[in-house]
PDB file of N, CA and C in Angstrom:
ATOM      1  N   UNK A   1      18.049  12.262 -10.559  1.00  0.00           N
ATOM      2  CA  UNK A   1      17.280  11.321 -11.351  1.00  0.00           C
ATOM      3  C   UNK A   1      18.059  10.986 -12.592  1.00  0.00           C
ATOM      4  N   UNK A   2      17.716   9.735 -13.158  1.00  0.00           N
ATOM      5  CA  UNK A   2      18.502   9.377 -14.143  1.00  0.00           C
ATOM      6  C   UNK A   2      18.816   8.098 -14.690  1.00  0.00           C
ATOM      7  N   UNK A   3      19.222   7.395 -15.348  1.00  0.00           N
ATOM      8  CA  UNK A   3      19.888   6.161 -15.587  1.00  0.00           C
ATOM      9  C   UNK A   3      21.652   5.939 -15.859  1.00  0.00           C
ATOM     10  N   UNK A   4      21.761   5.123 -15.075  1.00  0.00           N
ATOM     11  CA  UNK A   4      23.093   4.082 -15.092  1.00  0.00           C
ATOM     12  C   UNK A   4      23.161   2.953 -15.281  1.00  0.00           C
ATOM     13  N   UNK A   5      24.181   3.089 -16.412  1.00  0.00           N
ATOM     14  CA  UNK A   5      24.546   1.385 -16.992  1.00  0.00           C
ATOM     15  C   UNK A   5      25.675   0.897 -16.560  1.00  0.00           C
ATOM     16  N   UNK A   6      25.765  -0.185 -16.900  1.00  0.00           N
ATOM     17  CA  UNK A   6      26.693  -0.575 -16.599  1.00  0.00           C
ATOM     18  C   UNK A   6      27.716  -0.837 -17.559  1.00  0.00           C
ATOM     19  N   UNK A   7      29.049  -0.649 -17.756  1.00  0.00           N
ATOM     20  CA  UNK A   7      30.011  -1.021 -19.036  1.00  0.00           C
ATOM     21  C   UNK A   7      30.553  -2.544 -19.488  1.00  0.00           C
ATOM     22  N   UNK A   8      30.025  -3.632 -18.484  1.00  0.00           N
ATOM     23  CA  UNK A   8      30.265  -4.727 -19.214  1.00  0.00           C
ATOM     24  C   UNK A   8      29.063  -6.005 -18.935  1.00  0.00           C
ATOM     25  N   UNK A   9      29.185  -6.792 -19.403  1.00  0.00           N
ATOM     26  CA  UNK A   9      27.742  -7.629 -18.933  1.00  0.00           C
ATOM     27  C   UNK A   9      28.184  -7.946 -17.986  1.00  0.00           C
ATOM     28  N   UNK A  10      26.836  -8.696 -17.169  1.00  0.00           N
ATOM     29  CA  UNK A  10      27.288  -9.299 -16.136  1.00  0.00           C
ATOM     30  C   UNK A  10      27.660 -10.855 -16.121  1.00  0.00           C
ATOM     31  N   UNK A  11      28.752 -10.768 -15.377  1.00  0.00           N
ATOM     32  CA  UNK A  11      28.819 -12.060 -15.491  1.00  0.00           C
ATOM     33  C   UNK A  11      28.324 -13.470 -15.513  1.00  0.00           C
ATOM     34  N   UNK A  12      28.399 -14.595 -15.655  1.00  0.00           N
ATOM     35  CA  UNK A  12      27.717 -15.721 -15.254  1.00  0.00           C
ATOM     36  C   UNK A  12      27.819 -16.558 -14.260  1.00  0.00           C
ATOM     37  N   UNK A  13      27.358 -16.608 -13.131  1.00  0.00           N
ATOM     38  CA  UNK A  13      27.755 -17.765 -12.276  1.00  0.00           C
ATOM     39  C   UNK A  13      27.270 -19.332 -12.506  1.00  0.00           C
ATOM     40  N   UNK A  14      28.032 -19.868 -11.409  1.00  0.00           N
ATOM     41  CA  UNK A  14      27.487 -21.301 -11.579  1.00  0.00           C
ATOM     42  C   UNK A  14      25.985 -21.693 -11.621  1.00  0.00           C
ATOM     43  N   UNK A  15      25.180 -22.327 -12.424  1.00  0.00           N
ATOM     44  CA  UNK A  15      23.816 -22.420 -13.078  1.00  0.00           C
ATOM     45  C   UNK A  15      23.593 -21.809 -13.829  1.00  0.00           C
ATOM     46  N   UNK A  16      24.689 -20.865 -14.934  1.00  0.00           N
ATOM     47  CA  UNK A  16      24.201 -20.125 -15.880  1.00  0.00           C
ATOM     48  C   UNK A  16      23.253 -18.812 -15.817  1.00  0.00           C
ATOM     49  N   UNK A  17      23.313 -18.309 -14.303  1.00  0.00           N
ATOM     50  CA  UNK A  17      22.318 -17.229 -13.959  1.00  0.00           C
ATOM     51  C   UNK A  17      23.059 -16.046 -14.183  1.00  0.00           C
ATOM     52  N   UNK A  18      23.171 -15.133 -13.886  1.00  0.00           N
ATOM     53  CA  UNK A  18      23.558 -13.374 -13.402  1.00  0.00           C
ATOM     54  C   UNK A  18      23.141 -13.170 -12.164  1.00  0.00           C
ATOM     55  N   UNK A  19      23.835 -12.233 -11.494  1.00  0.00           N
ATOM     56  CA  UNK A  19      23.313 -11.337 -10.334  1.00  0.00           C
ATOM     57  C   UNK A  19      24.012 -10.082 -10.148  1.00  0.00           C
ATOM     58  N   UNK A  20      23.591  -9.224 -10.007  1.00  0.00           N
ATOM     59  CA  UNK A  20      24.346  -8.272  -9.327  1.00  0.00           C
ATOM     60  C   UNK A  20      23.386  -7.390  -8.256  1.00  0.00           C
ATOM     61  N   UNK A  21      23.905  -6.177  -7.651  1.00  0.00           N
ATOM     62  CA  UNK A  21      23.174  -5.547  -6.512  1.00  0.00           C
ATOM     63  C   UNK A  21      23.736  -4.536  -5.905  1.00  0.00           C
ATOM     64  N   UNK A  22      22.805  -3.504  -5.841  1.00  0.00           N
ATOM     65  CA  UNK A  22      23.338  -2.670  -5.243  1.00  0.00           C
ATOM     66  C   UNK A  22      23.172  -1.962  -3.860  1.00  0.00           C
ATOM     67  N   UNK A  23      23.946  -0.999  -3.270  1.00  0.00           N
ATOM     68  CA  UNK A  23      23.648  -0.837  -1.522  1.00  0.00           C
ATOM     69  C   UNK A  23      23.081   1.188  -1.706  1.00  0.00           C
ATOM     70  N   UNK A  24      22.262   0.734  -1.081  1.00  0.00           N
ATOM     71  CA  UNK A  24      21.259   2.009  -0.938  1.00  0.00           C
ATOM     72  C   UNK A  24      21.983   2.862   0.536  1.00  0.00           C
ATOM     73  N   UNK A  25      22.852   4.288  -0.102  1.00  0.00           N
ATOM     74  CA  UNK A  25      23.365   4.954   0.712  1.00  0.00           C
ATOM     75  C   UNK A  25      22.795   5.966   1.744  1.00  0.00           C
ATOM     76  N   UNK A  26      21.519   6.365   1.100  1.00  0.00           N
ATOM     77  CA  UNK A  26      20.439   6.983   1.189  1.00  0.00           C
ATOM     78  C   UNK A  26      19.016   7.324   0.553  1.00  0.00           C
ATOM     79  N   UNK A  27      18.220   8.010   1.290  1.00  0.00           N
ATOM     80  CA  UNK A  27      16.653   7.845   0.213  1.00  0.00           C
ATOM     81  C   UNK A  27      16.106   9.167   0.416  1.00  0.00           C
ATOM     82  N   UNK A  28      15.276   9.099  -0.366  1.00  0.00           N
ATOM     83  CA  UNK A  28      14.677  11.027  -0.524  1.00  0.00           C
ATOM     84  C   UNK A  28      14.387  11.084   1.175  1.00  0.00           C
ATOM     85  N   UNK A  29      13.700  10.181   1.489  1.00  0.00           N
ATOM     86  CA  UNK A  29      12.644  10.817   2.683  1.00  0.00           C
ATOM     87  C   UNK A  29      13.986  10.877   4.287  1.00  0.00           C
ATOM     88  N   UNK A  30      15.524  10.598   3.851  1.00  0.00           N
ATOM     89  CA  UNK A  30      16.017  10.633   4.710  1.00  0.00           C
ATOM     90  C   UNK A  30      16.543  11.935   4.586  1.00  0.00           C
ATOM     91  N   UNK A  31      16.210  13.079   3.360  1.00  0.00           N
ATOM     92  CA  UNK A  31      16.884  13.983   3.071  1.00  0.00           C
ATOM     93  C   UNK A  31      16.145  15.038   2.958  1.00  0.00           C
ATOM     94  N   UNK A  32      14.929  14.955   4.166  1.00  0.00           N
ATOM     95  CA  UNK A  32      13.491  15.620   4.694  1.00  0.00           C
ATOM     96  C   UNK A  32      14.603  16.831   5.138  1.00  0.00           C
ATOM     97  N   UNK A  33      15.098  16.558   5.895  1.00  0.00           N
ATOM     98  CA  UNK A  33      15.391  17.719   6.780  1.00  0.00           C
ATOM     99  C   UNK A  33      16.832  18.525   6.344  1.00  0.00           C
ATOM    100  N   UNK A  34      16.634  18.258   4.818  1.00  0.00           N
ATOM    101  CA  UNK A  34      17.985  19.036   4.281  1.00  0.00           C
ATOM    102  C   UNK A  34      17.051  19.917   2.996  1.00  0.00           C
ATOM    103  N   UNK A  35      17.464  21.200   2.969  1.00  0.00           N
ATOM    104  CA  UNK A  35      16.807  22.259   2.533  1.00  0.00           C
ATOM    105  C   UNK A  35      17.504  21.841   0.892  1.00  0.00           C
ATOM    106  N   UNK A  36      16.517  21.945   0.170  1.00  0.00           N
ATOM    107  CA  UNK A  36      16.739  21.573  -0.934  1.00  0.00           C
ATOM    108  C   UNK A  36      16.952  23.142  -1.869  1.00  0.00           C
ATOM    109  N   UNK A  37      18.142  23.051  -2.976  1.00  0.00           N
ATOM    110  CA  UNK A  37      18.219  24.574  -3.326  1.00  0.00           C
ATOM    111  C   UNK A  37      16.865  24.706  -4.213  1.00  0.00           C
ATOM    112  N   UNK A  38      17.076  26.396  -3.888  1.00  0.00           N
ATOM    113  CA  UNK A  38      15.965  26.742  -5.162  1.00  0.00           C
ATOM    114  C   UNK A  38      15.706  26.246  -6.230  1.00  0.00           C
ATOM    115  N   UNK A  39      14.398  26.073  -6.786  1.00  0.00           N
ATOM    116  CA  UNK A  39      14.345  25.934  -8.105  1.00  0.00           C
ATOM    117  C   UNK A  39      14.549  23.837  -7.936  1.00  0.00           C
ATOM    118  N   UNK A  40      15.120  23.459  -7.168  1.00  0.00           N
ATOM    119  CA  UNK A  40      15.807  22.349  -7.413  1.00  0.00           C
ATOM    120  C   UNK A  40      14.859  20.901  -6.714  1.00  0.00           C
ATOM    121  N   UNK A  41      13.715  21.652  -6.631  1.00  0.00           N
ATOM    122  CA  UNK A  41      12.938  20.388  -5.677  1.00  0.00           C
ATOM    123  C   UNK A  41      12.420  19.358  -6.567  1.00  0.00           C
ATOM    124  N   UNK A  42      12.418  18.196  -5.451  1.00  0.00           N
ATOM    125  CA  UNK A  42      12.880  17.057  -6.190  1.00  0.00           C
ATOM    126  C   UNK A  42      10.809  17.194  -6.817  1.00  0.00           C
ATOM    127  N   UNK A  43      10.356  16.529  -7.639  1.00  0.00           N
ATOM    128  CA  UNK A  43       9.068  16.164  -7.979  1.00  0.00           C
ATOM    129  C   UNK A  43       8.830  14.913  -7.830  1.00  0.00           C
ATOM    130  N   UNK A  44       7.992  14.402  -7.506  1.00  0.00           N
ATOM    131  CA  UNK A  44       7.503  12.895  -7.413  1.00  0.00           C
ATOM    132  C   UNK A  44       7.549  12.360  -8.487  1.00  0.00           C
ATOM    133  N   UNK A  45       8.077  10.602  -8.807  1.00  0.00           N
ATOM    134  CA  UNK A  45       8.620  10.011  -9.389  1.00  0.00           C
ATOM    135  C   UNK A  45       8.305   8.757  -9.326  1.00  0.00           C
ATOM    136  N   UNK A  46       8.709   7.900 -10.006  1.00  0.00           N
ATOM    137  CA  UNK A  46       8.725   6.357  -9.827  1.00  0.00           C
ATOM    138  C   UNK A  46       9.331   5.819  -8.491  1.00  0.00           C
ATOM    139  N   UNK A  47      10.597   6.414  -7.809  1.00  0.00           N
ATOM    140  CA  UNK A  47      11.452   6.015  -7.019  1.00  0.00           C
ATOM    141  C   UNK A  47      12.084   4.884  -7.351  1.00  0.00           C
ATOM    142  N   UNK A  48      12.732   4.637  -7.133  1.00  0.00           N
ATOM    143  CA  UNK A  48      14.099   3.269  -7.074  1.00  0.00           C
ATOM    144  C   UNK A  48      13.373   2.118  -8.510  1.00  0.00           C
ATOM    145  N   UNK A  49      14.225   1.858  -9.088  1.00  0.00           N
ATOM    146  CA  UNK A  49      13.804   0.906 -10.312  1.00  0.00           C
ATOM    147  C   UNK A  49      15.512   0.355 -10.471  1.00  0.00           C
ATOM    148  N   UNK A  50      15.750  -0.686 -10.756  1.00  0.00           N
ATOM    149  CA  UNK A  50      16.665  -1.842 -11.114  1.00  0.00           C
ATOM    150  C   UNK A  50      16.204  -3.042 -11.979  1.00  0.00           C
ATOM    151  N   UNK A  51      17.271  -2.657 -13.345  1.00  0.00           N
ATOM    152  CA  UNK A  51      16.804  -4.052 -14.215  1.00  0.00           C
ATOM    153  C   UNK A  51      18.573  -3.818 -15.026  1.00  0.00           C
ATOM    154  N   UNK A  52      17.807  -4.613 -16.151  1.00  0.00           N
ATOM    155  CA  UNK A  52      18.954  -5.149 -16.948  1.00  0.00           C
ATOM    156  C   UNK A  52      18.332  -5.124 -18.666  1.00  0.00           C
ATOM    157  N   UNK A  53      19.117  -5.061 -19.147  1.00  0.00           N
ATOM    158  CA  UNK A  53      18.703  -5.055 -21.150  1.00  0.00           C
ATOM    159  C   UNK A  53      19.684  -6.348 -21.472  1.00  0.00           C
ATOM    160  N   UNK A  54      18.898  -6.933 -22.534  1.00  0.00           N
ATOM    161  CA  UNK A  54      19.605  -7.564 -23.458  1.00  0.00           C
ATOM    162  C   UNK A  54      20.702  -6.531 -24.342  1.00  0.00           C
ATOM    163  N   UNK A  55      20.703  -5.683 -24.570  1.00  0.00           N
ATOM    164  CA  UNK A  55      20.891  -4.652 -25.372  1.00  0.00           C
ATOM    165  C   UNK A  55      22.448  -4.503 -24.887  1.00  0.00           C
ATOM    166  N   UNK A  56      23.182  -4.295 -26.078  1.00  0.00           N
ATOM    167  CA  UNK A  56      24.138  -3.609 -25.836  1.00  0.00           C
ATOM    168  C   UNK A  56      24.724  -2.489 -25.995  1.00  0.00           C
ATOM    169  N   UNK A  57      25.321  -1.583 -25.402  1.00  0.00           N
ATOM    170  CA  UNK A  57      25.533  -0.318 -25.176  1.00  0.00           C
ATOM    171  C   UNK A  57      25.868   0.405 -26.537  1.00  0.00           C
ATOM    172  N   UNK A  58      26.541  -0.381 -27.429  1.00  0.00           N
ATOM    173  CA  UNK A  58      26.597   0.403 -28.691  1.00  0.00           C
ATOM    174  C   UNK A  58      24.803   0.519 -29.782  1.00  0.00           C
ATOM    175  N   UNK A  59      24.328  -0.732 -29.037  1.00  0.00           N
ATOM    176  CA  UNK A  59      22.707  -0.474 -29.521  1.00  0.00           C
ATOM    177  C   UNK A  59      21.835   0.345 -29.504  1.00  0.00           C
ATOM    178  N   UNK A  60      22.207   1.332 -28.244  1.00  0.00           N
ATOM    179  CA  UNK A  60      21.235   2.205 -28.141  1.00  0.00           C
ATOM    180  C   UNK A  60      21.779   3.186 -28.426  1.00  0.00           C
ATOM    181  N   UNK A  61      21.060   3.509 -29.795  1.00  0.00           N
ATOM    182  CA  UNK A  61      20.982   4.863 -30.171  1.00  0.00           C
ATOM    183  C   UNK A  61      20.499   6.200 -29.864  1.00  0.00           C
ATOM    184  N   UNK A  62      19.263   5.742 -29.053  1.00  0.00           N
ATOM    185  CA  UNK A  62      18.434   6.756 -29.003  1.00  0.00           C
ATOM    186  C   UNK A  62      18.826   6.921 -27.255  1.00  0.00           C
ATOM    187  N   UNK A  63      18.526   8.420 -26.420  1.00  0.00           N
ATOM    188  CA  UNK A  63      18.799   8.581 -25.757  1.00  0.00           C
ATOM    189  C   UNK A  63      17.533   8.511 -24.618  1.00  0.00           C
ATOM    190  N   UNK A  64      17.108   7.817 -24.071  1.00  0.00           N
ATOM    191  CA  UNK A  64      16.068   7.404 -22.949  1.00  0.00           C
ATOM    192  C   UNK A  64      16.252   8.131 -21.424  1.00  0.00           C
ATOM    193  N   UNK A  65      15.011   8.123 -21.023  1.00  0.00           N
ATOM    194  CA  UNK A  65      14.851   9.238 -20.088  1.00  0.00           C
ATOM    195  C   UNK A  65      14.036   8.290 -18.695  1.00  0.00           C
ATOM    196  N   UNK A  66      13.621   7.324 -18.925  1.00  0.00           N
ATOM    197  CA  UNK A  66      13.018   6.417 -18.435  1.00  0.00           C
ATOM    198  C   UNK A  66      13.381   4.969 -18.110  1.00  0.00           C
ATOM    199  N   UNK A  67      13.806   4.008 -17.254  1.00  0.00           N
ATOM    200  CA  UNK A  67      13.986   2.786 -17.686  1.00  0.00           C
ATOM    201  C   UNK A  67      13.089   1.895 -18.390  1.00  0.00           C
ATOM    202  N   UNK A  68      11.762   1.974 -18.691  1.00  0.00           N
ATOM    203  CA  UNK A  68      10.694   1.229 -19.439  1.00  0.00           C
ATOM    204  C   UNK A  68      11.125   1.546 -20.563  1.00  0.00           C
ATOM    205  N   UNK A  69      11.962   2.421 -21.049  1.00  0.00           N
ATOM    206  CA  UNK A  69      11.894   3.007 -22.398  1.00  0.00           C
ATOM    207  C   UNK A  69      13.467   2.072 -22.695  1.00  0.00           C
ATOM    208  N   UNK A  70      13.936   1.615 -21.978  1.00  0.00           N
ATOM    209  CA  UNK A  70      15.467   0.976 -22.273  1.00  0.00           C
ATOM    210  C   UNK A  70      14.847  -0.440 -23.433  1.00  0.00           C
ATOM    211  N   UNK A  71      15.298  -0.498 -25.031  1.00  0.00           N
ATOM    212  CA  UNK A  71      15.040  -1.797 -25.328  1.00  0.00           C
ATOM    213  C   UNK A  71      15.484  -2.882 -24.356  1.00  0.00           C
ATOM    214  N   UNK A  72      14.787  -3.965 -24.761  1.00  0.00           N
ATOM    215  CA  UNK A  72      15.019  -5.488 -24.623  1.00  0.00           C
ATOM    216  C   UNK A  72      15.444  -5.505 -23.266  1.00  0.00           C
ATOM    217  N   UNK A  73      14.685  -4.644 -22.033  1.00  0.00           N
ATOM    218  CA  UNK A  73      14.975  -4.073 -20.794  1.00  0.00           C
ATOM    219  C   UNK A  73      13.811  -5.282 -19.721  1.00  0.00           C
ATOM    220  N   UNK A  74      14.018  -5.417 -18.556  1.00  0.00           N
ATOM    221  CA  UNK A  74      13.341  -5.908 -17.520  1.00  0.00           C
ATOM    222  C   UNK A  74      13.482  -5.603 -16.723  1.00  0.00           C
ATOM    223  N   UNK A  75      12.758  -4.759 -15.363  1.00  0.00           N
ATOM    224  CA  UNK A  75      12.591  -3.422 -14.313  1.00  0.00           C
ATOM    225  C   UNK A  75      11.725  -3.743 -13.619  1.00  0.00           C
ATOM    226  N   UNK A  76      12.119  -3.460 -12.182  1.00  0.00           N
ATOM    227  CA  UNK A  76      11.285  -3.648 -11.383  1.00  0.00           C
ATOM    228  C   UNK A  76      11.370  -2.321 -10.457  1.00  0.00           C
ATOM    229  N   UNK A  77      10.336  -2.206  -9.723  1.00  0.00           N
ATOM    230  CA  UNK A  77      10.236  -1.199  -8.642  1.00  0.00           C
ATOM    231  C   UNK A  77       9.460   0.294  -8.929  1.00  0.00           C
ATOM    232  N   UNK A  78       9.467   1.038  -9.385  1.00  0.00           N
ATOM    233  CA  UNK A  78       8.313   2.583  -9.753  1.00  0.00           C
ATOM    234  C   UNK A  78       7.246   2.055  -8.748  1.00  0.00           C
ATOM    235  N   UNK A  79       8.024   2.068  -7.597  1.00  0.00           N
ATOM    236  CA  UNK A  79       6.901   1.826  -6.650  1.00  0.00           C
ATOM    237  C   UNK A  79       5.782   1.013  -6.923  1.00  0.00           C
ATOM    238  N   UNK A  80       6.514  -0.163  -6.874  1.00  0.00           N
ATOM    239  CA  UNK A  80       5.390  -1.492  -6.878  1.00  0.00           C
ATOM    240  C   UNK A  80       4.950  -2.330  -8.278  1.00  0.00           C
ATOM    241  N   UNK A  81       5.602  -1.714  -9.158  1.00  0.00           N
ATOM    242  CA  UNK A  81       5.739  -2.126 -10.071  1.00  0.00           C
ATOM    243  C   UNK A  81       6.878  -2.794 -11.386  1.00  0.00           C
ATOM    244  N   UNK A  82       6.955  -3.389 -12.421  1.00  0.00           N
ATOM    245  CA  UNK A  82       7.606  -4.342 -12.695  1.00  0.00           C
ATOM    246  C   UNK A  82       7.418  -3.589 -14.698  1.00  0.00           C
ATOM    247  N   UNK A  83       8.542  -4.138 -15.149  1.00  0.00           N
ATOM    248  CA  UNK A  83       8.330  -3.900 -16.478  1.00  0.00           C
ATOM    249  C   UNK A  83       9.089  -4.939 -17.077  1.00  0.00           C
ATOM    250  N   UNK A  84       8.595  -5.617 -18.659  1.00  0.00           N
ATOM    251  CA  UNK A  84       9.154  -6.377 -19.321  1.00  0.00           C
ATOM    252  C   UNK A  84       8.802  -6.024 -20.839  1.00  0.00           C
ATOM    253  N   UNK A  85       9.745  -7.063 -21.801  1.00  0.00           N
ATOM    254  CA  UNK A  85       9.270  -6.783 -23.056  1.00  0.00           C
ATOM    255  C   UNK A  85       8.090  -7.255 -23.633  1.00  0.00           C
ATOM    256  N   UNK A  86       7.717  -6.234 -24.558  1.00  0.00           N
ATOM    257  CA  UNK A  86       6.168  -7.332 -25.096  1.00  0.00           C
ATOM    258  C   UNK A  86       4.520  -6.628 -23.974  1.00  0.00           C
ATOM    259  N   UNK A  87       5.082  -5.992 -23.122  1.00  0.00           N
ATOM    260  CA  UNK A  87       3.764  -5.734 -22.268  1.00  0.00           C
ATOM    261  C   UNK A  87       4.063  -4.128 -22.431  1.00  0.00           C
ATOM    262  N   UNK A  88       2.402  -3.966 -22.525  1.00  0.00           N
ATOM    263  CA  UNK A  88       2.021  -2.246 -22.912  1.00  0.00           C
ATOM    264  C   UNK A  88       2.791  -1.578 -21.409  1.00  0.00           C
ATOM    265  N   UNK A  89       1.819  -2.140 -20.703  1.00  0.00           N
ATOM    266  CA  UNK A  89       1.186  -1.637 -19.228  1.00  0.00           C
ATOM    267  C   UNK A  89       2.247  -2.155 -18.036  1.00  0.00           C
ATOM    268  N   UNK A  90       2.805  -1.751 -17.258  1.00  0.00           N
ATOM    269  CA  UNK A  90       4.125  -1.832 -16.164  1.00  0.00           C
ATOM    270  C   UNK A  90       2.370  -2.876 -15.147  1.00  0.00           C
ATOM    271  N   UNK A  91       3.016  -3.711 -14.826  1.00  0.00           N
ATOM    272  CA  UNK A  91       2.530  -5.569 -13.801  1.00  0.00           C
ATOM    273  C   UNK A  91       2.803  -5.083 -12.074  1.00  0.00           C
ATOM    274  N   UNK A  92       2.061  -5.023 -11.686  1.00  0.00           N
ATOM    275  CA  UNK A  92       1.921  -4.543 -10.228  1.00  0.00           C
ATOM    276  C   UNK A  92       2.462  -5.880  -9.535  1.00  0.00           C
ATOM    277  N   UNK A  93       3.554  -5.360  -8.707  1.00  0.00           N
ATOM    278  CA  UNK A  93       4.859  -6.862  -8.191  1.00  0.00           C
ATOM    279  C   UNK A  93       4.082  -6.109  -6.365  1.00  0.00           C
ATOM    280  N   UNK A  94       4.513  -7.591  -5.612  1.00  0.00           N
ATOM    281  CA  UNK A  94       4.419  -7.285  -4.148  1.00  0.00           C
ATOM    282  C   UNK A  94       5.612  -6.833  -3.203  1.00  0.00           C
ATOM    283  N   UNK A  95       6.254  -5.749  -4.071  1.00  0.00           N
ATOM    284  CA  UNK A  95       7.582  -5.190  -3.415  1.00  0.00           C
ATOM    285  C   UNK A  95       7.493  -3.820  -3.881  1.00  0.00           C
ATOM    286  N   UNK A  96       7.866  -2.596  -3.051  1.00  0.00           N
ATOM    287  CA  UNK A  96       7.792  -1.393  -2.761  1.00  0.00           C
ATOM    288  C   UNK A  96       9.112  -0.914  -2.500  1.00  0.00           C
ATOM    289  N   UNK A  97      10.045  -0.240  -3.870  1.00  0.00           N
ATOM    290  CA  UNK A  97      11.230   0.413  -3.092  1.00  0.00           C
ATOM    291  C   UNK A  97      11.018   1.650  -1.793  1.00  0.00           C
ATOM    292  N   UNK A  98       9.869   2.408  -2.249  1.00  0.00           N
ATOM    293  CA  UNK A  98       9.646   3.329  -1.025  1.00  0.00           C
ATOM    294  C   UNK A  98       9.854   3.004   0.445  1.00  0.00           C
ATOM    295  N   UNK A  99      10.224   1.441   0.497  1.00  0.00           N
ATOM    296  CA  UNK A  99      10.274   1.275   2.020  1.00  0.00           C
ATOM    297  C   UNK A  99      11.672   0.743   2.241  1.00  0.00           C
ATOM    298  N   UNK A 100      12.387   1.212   0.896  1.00  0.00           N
ATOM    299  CA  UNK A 100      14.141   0.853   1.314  1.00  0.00           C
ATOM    300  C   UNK A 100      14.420   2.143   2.245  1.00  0.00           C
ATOM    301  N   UNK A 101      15.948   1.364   2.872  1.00  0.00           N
ATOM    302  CA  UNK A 101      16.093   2.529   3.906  1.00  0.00           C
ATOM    303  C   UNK A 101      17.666   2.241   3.812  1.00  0.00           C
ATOM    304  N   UNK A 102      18.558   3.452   3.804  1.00  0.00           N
ATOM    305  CA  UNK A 102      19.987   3.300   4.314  1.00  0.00           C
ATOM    306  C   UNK A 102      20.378   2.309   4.442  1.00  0.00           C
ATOM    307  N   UNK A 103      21.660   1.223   3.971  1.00  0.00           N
ATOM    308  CA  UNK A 103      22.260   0.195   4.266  1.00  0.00           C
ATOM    309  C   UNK A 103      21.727  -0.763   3.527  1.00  0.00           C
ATOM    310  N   UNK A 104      20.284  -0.652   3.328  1.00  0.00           N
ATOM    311  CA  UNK A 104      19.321  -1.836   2.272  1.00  0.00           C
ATOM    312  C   UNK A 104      20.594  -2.593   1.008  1.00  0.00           C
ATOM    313  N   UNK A 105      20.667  -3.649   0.598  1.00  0.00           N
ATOM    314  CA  UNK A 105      21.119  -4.004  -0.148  1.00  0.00           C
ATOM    315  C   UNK A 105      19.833  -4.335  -1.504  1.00  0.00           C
ATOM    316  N   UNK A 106      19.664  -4.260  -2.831  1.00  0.00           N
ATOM    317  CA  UNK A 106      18.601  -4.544  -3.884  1.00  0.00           C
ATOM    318  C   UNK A 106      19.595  -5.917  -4.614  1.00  0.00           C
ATOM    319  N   UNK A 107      19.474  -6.585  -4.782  1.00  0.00           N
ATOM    320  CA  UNK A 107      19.769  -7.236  -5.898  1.00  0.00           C
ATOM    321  C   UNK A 107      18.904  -7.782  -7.058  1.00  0.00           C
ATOM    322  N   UNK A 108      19.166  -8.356  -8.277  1.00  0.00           N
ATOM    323  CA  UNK A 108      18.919  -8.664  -9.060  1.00  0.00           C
ATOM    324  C   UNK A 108      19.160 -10.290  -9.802  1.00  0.00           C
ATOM    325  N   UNK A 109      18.309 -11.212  -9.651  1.00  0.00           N
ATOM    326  CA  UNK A 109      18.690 -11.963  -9.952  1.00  0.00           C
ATOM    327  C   UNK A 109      18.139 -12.739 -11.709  1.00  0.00           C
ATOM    328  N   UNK A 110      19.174 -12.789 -13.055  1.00  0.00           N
ATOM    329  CA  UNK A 110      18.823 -13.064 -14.376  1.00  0.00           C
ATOM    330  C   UNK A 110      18.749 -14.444 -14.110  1.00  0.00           C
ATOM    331  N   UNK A 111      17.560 -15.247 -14.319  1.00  0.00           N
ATOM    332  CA  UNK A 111      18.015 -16.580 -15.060  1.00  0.00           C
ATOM    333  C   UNK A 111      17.299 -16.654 -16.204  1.00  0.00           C
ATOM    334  N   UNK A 112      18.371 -17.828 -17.029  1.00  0.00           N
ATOM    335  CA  UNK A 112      17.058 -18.001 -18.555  1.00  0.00           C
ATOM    336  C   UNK A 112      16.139 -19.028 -18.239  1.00  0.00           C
TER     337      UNK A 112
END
């Protein structure tokens, strides 16, 4: 569990958008039948979340444990759900990472 950034923005393509995406190598429930060490079991979670910050990497000071907690951040997925700036409460979206599987590609698409 955890967060990863990325070290440079993303680029811009033609229409002034962003995209990037990533490929899902594996998922908890494919890793049923692998004995997890002591002490080390996984706990239930948001599962799979992908976004992006306005923010830049020397901005964040503070060290976050959560992606909702990333400033000037936009997230989707904690199982079915969506996060932006300005809203208390994470927006119930009609997409479910729990049903990615091996090979899945996620992308992300910014426009202004």
């Amino acid at each position: 569990f955890g967060l990863a950034f990325g070290d440079d923005p993303l680029p811009l393509l033609p229409g002034g958008v962003a995209y990037f995406e990533v490929h899902v190598e594996r998922t908890r429930s494919q890793r049923s039948g692998e004995e997890e060490p002591p002490g080390e079991e996984e706990p239930p979670g948001d599962g799979f979340v992908i976004g992006v910050t306005a923010a830049r990497p020397e901005q964040l000071h503070e060290r976050v444990q959560f992606a909702e907690d990333v400033p000037h951040s936009w997230s989707v997925g904690y199982n079915g759900f969506a996060h932006s700036p300005g809203r208390e409460e994470l927006q119930q979206v009609p997409w479910d990472p729990a049903e990615l599987r091996a090979g899945d590609r996620v992308g992300m698409l910014v426009a202004g």
